[in-house]
Protein backbone atom coordinates (compact mmCIF):
# COMPACT_ATOMS: atom_id res chain seq x y z
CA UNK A 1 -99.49 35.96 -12.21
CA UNK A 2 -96.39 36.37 -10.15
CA UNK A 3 -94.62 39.49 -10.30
CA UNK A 4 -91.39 39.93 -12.55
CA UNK A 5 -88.52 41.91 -10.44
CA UNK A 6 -86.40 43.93 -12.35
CA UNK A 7 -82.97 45.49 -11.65
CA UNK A 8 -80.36 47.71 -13.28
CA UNK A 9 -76.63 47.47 -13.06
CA UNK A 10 -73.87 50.06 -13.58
CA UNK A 11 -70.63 49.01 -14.85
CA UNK A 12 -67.71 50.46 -16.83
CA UNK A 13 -66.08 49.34 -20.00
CA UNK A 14 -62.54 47.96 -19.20
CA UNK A 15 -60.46 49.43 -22.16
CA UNK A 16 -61.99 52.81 -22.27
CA UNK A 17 -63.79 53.10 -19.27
CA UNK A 18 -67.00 54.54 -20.56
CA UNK A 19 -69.63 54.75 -18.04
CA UNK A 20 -73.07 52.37 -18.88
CA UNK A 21 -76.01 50.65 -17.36
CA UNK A 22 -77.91 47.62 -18.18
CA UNK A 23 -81.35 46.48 -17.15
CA UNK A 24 -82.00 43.10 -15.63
CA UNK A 25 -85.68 41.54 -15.72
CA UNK A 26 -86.28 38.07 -14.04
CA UNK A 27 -87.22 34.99 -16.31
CA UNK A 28 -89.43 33.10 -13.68
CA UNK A 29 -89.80 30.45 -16.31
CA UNK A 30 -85.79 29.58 -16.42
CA UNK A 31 -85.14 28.24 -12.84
CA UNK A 32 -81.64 27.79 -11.79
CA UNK A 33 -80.27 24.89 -9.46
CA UNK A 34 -79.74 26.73 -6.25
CA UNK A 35 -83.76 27.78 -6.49
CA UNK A 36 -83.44 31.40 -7.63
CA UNK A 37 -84.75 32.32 -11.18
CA UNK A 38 -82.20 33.40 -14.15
CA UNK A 39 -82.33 37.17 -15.28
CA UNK A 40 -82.79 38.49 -19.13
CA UNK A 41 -80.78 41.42 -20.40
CA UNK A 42 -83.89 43.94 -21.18
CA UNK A 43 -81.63 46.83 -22.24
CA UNK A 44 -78.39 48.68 -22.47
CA UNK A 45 -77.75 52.59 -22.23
CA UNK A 46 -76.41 54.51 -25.17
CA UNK A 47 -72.96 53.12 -26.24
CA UNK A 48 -73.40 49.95 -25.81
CA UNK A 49 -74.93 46.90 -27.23
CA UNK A 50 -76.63 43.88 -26.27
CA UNK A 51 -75.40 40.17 -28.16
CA UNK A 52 -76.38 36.89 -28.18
CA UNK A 53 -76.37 35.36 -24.47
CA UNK A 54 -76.84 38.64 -22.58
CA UNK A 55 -72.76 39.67 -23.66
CA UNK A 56 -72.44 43.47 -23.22
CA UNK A 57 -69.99 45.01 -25.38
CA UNK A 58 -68.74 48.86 -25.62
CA UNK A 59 -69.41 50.86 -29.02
CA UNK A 60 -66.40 53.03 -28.99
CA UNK A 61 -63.78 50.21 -28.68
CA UNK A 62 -65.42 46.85 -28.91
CA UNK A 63 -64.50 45.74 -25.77
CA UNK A 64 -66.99 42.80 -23.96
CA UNK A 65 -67.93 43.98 -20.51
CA UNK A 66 -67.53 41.26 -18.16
CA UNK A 67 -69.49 40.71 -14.60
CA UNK A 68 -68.10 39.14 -11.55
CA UNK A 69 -65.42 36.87 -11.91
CA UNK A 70 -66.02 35.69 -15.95
């Protein structure tokens, strides 16, 4: 059985700027087109949550935490 990487990723909210992290685990079932394999959203640290399709979003002011260039 192939092994699963995993990664974590630090990020701020962008109205209130509360520090978080969220932890990345690779799906090696979901392949994407340019031959690497799509990641899951595992987890979120405290004050934040986790929504449908992997959206991060902050619990102090709502605000959706957005990666690269959304």
């Amino acid at each position: 059985m192939p092994r699963r990487h995993s990664y974590s990723m630090r990020f701020r909210c962008p109205k209130c700027h509360r520090a978080g992290s969220a932890k990345w685990e690779e799906h090696e079932r979901i392949a994407l087109p340019h031959g690497g394999h799509s990641a899951i959203l595992k987890s979120v640290s405290e004050g934040f949550r986790a929504g449908p399709q992997d959206e991060i979003t902050c619990a102090a002011c709502a605000a959706r935490v957005v990666f690269g260039h959304g």
